[in-house]
C-alpha atoms as a PDB file:
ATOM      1  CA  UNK A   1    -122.482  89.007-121.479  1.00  0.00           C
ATOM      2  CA  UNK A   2    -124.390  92.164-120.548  1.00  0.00           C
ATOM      3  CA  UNK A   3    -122.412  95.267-119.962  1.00  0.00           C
ATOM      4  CA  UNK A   4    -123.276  98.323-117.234  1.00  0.00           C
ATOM      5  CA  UNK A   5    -122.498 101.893-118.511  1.00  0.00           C
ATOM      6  CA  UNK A   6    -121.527 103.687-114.764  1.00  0.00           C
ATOM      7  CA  UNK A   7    -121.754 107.084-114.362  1.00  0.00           C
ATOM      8  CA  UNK A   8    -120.480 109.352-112.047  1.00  0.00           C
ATOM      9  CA  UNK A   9    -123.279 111.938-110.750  1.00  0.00           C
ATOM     10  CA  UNK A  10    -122.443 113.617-107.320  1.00  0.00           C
ATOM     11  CA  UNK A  11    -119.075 114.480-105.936  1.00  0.00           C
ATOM     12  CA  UNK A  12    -116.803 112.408-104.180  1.00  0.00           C
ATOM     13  CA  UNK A  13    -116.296 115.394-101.516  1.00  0.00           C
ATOM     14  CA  UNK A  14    -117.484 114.155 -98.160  1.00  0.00           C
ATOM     15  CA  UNK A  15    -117.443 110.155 -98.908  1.00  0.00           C
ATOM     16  CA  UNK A  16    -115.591 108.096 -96.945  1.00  0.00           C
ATOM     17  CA  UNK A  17    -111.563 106.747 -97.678  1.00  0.00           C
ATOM     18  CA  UNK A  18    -113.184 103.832 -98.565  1.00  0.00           C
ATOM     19  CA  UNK A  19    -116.133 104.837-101.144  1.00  0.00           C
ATOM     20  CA  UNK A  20    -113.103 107.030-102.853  1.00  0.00           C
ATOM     21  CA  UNK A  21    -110.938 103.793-103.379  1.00  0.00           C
ATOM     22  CA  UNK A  22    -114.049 102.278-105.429  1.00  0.00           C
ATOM     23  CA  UNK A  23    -115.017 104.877-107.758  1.00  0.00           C
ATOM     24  CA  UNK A  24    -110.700 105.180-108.517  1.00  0.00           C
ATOM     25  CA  UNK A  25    -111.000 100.999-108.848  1.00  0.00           C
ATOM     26  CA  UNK A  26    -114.268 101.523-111.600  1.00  0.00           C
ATOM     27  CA  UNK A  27    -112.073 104.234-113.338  1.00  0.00           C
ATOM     28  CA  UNK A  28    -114.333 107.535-112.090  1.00  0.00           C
ATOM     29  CA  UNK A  29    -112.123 110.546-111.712  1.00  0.00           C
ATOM     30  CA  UNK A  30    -114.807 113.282-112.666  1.00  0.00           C
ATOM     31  CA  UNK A  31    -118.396 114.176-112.279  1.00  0.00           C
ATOM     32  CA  UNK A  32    -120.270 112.821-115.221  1.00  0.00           C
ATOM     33  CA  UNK A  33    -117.414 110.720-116.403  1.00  0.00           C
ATOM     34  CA  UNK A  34    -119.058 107.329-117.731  1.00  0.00           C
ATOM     35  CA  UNK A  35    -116.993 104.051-118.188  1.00  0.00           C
ATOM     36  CA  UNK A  36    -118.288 100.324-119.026  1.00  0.00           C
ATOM     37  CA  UNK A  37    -117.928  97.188-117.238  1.00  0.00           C
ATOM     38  CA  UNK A  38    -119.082  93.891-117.582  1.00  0.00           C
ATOM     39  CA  UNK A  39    -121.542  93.157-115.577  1.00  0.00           C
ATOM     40  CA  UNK A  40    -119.648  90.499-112.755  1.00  0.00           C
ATOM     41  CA  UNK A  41    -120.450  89.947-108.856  1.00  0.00           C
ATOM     42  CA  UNK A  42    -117.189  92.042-108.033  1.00  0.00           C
ATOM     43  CA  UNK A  43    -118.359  95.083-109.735  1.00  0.00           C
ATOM     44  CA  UNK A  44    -122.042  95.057-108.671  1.00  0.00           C
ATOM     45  CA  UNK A  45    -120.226  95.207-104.430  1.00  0.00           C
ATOM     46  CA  UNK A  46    -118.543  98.266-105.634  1.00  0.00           C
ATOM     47  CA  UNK A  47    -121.493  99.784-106.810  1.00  0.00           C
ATOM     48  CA  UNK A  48    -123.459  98.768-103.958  1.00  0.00           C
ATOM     49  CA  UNK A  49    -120.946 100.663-102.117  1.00  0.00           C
ATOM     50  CA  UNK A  50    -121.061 103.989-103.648  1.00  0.00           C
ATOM     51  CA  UNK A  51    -124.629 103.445-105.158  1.00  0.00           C
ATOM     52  CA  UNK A  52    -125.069 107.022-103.849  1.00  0.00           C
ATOM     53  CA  UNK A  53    -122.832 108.600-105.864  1.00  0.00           C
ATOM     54  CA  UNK A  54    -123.015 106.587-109.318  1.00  0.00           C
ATOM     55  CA  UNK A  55    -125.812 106.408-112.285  1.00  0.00           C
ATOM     56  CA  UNK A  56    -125.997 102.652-113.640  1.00  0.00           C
ATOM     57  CA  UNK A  57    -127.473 101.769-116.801  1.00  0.00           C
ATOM     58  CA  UNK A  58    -127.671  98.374-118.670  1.00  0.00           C
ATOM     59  CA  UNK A  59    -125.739  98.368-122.233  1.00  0.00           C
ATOM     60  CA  UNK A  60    -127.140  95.878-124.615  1.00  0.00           C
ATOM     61  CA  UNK A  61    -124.382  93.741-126.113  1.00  0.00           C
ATOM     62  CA  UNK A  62    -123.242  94.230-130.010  1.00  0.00           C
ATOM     63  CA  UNK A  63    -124.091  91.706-132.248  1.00  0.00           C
ATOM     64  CA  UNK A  64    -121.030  89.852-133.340  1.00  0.00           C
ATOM     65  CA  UNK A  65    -119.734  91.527-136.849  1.00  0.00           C
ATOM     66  CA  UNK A  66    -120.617  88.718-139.593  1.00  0.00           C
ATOM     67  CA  UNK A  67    -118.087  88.036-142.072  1.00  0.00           C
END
């Protein structure tokens, strides 16, 4: 399963009650503060709602460790 690196870039100052609630639900406190989810349908609406504020980036999965 693919993974998407999100990154903070502008200020939460100005958005709306709303916009705040989903970058505290994908774990962004601070500008340039980065976190990693995998990449679901639930995640991708809260980036499409604050897709003004956030970076995304596709991660490319690690290999499984062998043995």
């Amino acid at each position: 399963m693919a993974k998407l690196k999100i990154t903070q870039i502008k200020s939460r100052i100005g958005a709306t009650e709303r916009q705040c609630k989903n970058l505290d639900a994908l774990g962004l406190k601070k500008i340039n503060a980065s976190v990693e989810h995998d990449d679901s349908v639930i995640i991708k609406g809260m980036i499409e709602r604050v897709k003004h504020l956030v970076k995304v980036e596709e991660v490319a999965a690690k290999a499984a460790k062998a043995e």
